[in-house]
Protein backbone atom coordinates (compact mmCIF):
# COMPACT_ATOMS: atom_id res chain seq x y z
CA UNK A 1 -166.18 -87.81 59.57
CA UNK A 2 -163.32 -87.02 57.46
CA UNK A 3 -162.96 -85.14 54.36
CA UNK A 4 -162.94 -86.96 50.94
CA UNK A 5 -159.80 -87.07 49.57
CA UNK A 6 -159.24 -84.83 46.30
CA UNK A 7 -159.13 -86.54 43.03
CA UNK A 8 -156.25 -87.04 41.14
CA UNK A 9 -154.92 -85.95 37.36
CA UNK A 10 -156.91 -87.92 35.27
CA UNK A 11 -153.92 -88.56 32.65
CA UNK A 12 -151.48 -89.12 35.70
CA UNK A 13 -153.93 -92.40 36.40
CA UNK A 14 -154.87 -92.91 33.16
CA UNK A 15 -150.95 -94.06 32.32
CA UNK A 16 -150.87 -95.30 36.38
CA UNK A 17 -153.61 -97.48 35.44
CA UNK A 18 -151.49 -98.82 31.75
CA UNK A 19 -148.51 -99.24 33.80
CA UNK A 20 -149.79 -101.07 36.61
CA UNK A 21 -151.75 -103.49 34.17
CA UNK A 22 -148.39 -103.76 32.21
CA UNK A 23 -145.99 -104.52 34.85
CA UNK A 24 -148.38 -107.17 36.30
CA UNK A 25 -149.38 -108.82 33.56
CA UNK A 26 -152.28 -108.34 32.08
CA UNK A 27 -153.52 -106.96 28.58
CA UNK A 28 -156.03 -103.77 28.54
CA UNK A 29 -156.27 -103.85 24.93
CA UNK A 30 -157.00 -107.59 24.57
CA UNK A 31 -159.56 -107.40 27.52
CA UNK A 32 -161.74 -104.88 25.44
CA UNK A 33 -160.64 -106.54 21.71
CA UNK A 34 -161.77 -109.71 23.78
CA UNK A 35 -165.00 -108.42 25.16
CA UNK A 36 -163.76 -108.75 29.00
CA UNK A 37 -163.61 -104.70 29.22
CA UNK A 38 -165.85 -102.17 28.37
CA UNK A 39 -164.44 -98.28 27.65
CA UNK A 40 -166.53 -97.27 30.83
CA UNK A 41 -164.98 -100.24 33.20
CA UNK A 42 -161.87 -99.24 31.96
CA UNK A 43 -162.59 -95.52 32.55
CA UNK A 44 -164.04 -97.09 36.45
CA UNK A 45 -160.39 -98.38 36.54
CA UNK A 46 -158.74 -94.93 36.02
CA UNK A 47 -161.57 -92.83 38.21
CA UNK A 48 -160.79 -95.66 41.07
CA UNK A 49 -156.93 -94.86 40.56
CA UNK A 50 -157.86 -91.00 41.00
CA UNK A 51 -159.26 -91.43 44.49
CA UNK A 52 -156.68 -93.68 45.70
CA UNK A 53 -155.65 -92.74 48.74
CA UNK A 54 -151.87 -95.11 47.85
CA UNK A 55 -151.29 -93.06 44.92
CA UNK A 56 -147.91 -91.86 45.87
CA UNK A 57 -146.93 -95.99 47.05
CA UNK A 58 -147.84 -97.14 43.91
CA UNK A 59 -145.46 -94.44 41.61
CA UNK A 60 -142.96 -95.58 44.24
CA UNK A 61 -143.90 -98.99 43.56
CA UNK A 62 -143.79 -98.90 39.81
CA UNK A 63 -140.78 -96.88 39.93
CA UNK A 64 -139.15 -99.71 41.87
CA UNK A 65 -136.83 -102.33 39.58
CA UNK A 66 -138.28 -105.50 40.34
CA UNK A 67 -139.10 -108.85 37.63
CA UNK A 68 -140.50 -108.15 33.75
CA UNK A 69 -144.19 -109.63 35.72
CA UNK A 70 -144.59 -108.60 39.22
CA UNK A 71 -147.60 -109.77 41.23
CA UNK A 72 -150.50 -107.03 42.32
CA UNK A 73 -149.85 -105.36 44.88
CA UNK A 74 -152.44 -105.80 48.03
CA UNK A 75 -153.14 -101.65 48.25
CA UNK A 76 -153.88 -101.14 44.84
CA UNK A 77 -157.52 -100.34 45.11
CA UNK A 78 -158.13 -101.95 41.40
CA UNK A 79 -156.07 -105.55 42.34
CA UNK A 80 -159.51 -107.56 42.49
CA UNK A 81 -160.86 -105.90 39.33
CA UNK A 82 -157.05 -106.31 37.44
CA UNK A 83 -156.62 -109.65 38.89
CA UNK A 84 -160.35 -111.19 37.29
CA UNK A 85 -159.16 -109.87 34.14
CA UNK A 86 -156.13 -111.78 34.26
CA UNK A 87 -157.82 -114.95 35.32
CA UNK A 88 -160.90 -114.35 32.41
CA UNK A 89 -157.99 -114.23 29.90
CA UNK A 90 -156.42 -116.98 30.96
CA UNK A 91 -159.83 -118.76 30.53
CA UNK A 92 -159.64 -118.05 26.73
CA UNK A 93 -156.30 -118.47 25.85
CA UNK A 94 -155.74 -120.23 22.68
């Protein structure tokens, strides 16, 4: 059995979490306005972040130049939760 893996800076995540959901596309603050989000899922978003065991790939990864709108990436241990957001807002687009 290993040992669980250390959790890490919540702030560090916290702004992991806004850039991830930036550089890929979709809008934190118009998933809450918009009823998609709660303030706890999005606080489940950063706590999932923390315990990431790709942490250090994905600062490399969102360090990395690459197009305005990149897809997520397949380690990012919130991609299915980020990418249903997306989706649900494209659902109510005006």
């Amino acid at each position: 059995m290993s040992n669980p893996q250390p959790l890490g800076d919540e702030t560090t995540h916290y702004w992991r979490v806004q850039r991830m959901a930036k550089v890929t596309g979709v809008d934190l603050v118009r998933a809450v306005n918009e009823g998609l989000l709660s303030q706890a899922d999005w606080a489940g978003l950063v706590s999932c972040c923390r315990g990431c065991s790709w942490a250090e790939g994905c600062g490399h990864w969102l360090d990395s130049p690459g197009a305005d709108t990149r897809a997520l990436p397949s380690p990012c241990v919130n991609r299915k939760r980020l990418a249903a957001l997306m989706a649900a807002m494209q659902d109510t687009a005006p």
